[in-house]
PDB file of N, CA and C in Angstrom:
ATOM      1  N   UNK A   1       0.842  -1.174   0.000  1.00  0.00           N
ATOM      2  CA  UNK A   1       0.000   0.000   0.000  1.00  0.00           C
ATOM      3  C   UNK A   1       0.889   1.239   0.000  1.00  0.00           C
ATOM      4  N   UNK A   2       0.514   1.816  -0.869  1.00  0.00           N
ATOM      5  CA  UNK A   2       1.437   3.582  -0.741  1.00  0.00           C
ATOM      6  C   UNK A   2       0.588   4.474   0.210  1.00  0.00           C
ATOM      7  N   UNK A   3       1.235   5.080   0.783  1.00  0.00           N
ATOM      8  CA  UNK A   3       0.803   6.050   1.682  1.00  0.00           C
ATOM      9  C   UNK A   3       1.404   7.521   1.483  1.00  0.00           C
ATOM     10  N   UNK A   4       0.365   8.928   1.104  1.00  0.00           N
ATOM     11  CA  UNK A   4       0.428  10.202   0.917  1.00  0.00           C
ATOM     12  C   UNK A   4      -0.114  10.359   2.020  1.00  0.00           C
ATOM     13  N   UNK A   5       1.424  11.737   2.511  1.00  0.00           N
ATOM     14  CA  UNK A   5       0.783  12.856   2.883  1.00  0.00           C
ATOM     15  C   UNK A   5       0.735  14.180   2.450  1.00  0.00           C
ATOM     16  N   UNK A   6      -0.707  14.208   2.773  1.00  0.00           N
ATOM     17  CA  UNK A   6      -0.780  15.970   2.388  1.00  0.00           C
ATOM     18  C   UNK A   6      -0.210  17.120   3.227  1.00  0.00           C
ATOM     19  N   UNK A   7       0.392  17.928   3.309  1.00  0.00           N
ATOM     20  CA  UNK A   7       0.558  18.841   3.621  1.00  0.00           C
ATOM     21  C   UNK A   7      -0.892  20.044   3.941  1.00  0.00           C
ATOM     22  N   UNK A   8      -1.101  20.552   5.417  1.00  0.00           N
ATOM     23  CA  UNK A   8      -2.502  20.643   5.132  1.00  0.00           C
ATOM     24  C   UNK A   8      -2.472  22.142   4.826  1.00  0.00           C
ATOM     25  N   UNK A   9      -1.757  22.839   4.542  1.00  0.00           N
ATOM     26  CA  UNK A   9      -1.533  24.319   3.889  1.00  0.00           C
ATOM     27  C   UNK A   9      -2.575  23.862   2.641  1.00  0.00           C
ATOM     28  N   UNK A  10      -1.960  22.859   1.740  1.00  0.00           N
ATOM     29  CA  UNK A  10      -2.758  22.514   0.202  1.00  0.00           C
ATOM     30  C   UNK A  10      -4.160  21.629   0.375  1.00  0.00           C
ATOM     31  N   UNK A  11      -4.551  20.833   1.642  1.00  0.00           N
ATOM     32  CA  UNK A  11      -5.116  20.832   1.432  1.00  0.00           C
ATOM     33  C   UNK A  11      -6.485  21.962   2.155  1.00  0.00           C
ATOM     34  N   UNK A  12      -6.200  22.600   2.423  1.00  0.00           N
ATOM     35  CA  UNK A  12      -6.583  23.467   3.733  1.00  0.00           C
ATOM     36  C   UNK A  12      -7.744  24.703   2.381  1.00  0.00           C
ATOM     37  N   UNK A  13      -6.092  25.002   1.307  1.00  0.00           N
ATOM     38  CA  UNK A  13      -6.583  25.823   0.295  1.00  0.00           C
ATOM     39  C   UNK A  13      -7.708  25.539  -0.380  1.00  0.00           C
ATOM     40  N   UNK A  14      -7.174  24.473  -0.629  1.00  0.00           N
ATOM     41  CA  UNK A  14      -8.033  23.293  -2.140  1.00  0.00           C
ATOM     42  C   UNK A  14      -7.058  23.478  -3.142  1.00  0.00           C
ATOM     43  N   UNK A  15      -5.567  23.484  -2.738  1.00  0.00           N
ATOM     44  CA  UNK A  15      -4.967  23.520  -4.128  1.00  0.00           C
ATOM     45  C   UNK A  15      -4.157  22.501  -4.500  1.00  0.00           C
ATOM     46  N   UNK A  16      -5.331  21.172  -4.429  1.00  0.00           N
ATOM     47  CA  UNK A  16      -4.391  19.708  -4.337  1.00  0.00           C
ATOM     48  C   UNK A  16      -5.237  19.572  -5.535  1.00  0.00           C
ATOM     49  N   UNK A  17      -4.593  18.588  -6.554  1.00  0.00           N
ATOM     50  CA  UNK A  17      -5.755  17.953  -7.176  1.00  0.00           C
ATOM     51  C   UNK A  17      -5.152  16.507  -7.799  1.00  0.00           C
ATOM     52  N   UNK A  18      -5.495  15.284  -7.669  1.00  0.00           N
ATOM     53  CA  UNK A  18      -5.283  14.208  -7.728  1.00  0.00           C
ATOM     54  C   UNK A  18      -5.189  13.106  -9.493  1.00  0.00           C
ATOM     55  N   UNK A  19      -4.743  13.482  -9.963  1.00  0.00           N
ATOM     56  CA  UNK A  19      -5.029  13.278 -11.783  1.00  0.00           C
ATOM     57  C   UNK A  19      -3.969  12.015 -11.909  1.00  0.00           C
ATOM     58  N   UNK A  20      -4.692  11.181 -12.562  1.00  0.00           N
ATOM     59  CA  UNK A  20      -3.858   9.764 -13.061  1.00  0.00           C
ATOM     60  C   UNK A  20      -2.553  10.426 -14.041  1.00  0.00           C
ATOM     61  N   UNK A  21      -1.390   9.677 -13.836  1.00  0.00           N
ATOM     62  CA  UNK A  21      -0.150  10.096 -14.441  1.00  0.00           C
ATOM     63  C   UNK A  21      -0.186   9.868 -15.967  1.00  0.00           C
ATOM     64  N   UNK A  22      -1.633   9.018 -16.758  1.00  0.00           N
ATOM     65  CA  UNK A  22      -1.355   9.378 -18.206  1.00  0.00           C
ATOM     66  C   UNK A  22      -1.974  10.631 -18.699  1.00  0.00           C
ATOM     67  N   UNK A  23      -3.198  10.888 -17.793  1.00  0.00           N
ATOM     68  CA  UNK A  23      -3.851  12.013 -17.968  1.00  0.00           C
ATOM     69  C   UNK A  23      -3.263  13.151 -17.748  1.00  0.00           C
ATOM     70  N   UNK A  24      -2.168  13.538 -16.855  1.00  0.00           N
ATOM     71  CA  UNK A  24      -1.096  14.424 -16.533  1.00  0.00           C
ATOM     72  C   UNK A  24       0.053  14.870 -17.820  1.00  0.00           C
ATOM     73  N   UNK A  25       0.335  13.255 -17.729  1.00  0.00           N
ATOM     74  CA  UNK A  25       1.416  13.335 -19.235  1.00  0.00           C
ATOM     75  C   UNK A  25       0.754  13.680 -20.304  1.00  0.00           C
ATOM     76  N   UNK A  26      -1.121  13.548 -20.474  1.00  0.00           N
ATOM     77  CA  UNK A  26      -1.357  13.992 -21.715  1.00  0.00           C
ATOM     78  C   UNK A  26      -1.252  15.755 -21.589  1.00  0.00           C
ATOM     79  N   UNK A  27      -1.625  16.424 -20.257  1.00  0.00           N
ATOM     80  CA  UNK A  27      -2.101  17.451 -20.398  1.00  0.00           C
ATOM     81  C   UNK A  27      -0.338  18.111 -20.545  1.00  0.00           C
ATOM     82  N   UNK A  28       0.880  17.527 -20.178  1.00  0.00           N
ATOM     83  CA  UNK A  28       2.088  18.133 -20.466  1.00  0.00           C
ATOM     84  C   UNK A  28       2.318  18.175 -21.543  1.00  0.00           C
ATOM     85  N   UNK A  29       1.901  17.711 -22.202  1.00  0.00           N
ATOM     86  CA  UNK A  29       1.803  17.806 -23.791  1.00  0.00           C
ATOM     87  C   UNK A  29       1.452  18.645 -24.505  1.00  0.00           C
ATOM     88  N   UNK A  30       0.432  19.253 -24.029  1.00  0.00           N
ATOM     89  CA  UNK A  30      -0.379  21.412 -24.288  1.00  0.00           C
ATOM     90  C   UNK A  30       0.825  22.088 -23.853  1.00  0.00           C
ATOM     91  N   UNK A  31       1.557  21.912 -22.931  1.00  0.00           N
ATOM     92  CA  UNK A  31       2.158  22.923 -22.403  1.00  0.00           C
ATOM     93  C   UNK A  31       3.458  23.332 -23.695  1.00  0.00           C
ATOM     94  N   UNK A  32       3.900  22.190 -24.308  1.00  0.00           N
ATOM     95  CA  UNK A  32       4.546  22.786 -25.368  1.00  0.00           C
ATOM     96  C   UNK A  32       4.280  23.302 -26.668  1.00  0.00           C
ATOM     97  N   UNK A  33       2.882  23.112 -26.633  1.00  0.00           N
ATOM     98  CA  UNK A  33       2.380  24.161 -27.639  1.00  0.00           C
ATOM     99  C   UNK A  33       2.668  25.350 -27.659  1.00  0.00           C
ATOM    100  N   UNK A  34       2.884  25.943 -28.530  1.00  0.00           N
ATOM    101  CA  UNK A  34       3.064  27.311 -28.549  1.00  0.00           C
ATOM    102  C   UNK A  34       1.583  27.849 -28.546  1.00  0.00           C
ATOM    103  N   UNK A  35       1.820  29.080 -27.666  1.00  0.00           N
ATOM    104  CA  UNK A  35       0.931  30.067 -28.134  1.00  0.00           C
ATOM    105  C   UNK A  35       0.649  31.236 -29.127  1.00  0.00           C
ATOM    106  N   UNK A  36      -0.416  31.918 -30.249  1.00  0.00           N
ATOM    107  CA  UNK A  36       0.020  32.538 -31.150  1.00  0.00           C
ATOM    108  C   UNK A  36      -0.083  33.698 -30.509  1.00  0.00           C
ATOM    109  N   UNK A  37       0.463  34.726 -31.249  1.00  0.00           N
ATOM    110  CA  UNK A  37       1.112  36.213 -30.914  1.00  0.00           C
ATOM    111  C   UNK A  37       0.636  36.835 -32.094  1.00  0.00           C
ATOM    112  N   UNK A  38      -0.542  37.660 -31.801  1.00  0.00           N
ATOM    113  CA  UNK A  38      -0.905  38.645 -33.015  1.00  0.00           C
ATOM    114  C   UNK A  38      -0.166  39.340 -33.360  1.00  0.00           C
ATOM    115  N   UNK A  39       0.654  39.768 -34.711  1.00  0.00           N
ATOM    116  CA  UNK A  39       1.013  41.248 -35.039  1.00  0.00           C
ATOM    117  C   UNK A  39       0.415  42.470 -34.872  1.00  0.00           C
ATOM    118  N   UNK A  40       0.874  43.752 -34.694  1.00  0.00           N
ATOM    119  CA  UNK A  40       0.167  44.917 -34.809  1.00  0.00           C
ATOM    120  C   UNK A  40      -1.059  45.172 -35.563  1.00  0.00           C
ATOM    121  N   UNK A  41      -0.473  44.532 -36.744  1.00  0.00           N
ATOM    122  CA  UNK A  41      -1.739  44.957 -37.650  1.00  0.00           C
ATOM    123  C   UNK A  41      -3.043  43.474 -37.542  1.00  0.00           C
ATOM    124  N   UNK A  42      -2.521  42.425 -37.438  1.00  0.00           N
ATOM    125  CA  UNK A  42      -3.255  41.450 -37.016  1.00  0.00           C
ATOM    126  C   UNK A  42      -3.853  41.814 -36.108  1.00  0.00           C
ATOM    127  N   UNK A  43      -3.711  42.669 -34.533  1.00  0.00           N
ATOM    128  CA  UNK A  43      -4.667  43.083 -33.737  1.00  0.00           C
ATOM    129  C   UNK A  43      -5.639  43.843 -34.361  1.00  0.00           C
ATOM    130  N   UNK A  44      -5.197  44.901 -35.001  1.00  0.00           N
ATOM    131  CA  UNK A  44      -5.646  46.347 -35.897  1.00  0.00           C
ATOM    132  C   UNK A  44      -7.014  45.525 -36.385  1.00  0.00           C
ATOM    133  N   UNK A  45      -6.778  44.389 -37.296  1.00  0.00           N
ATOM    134  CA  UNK A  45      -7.517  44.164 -38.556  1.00  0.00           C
ATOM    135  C   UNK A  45      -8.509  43.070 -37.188  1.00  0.00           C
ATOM    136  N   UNK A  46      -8.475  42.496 -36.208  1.00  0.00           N
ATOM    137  CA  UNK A  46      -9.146  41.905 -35.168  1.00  0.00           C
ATOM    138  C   UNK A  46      -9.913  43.132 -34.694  1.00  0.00           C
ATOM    139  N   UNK A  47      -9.970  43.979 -34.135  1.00  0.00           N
ATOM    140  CA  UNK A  47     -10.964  45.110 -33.749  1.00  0.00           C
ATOM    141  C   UNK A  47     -11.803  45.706 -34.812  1.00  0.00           C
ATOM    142  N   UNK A  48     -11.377  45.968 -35.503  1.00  0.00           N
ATOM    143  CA  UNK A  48     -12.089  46.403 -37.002  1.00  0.00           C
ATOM    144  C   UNK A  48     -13.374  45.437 -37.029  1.00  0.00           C
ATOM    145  N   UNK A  49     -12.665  44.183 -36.896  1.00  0.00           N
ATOM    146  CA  UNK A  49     -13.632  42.928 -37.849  1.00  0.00           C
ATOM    147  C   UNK A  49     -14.897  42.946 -36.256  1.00  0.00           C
ATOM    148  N   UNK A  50     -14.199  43.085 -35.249  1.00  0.00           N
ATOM    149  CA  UNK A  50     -14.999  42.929 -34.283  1.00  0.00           C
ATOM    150  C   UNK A  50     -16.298  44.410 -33.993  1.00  0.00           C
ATOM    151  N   UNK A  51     -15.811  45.063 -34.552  1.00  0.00           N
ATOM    152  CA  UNK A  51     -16.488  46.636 -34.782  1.00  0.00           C
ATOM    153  C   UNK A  51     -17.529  46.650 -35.757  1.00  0.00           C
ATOM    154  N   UNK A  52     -17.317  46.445 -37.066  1.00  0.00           N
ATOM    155  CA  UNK A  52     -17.969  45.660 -38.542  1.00  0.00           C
ATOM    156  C   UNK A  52     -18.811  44.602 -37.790  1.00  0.00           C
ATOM    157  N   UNK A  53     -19.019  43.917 -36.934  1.00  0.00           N
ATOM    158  CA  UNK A  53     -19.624  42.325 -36.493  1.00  0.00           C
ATOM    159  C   UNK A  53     -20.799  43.440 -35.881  1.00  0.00           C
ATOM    160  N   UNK A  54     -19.889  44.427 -34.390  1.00  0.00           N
ATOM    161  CA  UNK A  54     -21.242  44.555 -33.770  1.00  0.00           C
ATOM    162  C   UNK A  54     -22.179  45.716 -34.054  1.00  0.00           C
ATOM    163  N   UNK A  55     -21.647  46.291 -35.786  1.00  0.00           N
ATOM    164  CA  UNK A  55     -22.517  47.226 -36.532  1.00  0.00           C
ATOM    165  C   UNK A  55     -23.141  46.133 -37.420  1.00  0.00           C
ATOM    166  N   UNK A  56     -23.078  45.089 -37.464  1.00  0.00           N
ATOM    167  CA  UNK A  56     -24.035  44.236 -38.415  1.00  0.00           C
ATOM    168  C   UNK A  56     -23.220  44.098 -39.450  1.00  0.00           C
ATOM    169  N   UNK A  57     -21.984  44.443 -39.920  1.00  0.00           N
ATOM    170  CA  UNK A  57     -21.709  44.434 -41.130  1.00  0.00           C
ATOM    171  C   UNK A  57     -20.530  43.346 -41.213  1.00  0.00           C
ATOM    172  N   UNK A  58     -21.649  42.065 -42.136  1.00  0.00           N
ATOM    173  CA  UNK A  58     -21.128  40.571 -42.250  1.00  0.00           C
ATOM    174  C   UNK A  58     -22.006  39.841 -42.831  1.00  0.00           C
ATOM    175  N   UNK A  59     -21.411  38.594 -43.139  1.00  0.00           N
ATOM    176  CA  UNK A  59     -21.960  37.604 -44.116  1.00  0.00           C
ATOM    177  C   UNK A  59     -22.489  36.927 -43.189  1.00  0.00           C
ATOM    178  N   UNK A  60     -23.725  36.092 -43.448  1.00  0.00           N
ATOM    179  CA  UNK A  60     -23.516  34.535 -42.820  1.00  0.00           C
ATOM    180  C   UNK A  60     -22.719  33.931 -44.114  1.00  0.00           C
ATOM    181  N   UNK A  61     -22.912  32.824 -43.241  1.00  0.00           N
ATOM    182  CA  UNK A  61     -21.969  31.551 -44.412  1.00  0.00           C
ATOM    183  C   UNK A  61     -22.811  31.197 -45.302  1.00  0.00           C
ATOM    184  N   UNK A  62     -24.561  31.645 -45.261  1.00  0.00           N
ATOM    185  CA  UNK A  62     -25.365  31.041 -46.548  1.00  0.00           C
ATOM    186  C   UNK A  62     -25.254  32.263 -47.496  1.00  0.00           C
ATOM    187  N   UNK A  63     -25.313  33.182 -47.206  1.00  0.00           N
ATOM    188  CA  UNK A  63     -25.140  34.482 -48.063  1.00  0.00           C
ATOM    189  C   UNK A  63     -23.500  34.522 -48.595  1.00  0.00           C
ATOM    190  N   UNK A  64     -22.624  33.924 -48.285  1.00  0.00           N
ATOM    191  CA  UNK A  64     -21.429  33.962 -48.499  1.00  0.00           C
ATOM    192  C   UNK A  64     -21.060  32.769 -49.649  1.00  0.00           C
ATOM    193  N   UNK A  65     -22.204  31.944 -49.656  1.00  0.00           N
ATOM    194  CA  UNK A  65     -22.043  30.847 -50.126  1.00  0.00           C
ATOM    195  C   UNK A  65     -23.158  31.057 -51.485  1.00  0.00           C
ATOM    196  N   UNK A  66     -24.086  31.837 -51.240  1.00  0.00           N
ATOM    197  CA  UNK A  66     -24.909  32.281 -52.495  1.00  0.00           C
ATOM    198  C   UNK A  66     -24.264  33.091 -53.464  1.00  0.00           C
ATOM    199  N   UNK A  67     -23.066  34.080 -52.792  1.00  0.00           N
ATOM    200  CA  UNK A  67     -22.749  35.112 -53.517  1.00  0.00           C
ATOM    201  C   UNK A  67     -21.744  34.405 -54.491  1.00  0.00           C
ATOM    202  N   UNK A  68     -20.688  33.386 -53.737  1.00  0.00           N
ATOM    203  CA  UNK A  68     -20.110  32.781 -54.629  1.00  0.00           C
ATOM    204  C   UNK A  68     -20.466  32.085 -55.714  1.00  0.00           C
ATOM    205  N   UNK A  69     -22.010  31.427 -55.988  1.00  0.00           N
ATOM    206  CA  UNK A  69     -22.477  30.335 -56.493  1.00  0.00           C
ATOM    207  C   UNK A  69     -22.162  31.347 -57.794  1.00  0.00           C
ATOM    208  N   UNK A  70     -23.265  32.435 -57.153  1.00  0.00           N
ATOM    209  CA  UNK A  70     -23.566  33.291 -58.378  1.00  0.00           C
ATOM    210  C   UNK A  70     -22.628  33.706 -59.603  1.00  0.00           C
ATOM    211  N   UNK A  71     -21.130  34.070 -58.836  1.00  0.00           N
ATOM    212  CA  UNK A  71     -20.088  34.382 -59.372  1.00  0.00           C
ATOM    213  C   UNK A  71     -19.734  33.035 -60.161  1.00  0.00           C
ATOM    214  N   UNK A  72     -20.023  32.274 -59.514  1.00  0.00           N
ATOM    215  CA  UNK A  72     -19.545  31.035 -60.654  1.00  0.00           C
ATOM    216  C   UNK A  72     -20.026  30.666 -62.063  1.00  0.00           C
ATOM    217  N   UNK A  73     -21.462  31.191 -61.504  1.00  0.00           N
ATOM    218  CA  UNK A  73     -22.447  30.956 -63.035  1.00  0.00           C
ATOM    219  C   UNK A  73     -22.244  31.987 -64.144  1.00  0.00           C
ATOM    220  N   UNK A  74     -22.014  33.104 -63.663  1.00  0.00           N
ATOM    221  CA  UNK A  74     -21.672  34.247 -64.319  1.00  0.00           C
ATOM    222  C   UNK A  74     -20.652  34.130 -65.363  1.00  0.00           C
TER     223      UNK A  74
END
C-alpha cells in the first residue's frame, strides 16, 4: 500500500488535485504548444472585424455561399 501525505496548507486551500499520471502526461503535452502572438496589424484588422460584427456588417456563411455560387455561373 502507498501512503500520501498531504501537507494541510494545500489541502486546507483546495490547491491539491489528484489526476492519473497518463492524464497528466497527456495534459504536459499542451504545455509545449506554442501560443500565437498577433502582429500589430493582425490586432488592428481583429478590432475592425470585431467593430464591422457589432454594426451588423457581415456575411452569414449562406449568403457567403450564395454570392459565390452566383459568381460562378456568371
Amino acid at each position: 500500500m502507498t501512503l500520501i501525505t498531504i501537507p494541510k496548507e494545500l489541502a486546507q486551500k483546495g490547491d491539491l488535485a489528484l489526476v492519473p499520471r497518463k492524464e497528466y502526461e497527456e495534459f504536459l503535452k499542451f504545455k509545449k504548444i506554442r501560443e500565437f502572438t498577433p502582429t500589430i496589424a493582425e490586432r488592428k484588422a481583429l478590432a475592425k472585424a470585431r467593430r464591422d460584427f457589432q454594426k451588423g456588417n457581415f456575411l452569414t456563411l449562406e449568403q457567403l455561399d450564395r454570392f459565390l455560387a452566383r459568381r460562378r455561373t456568371s
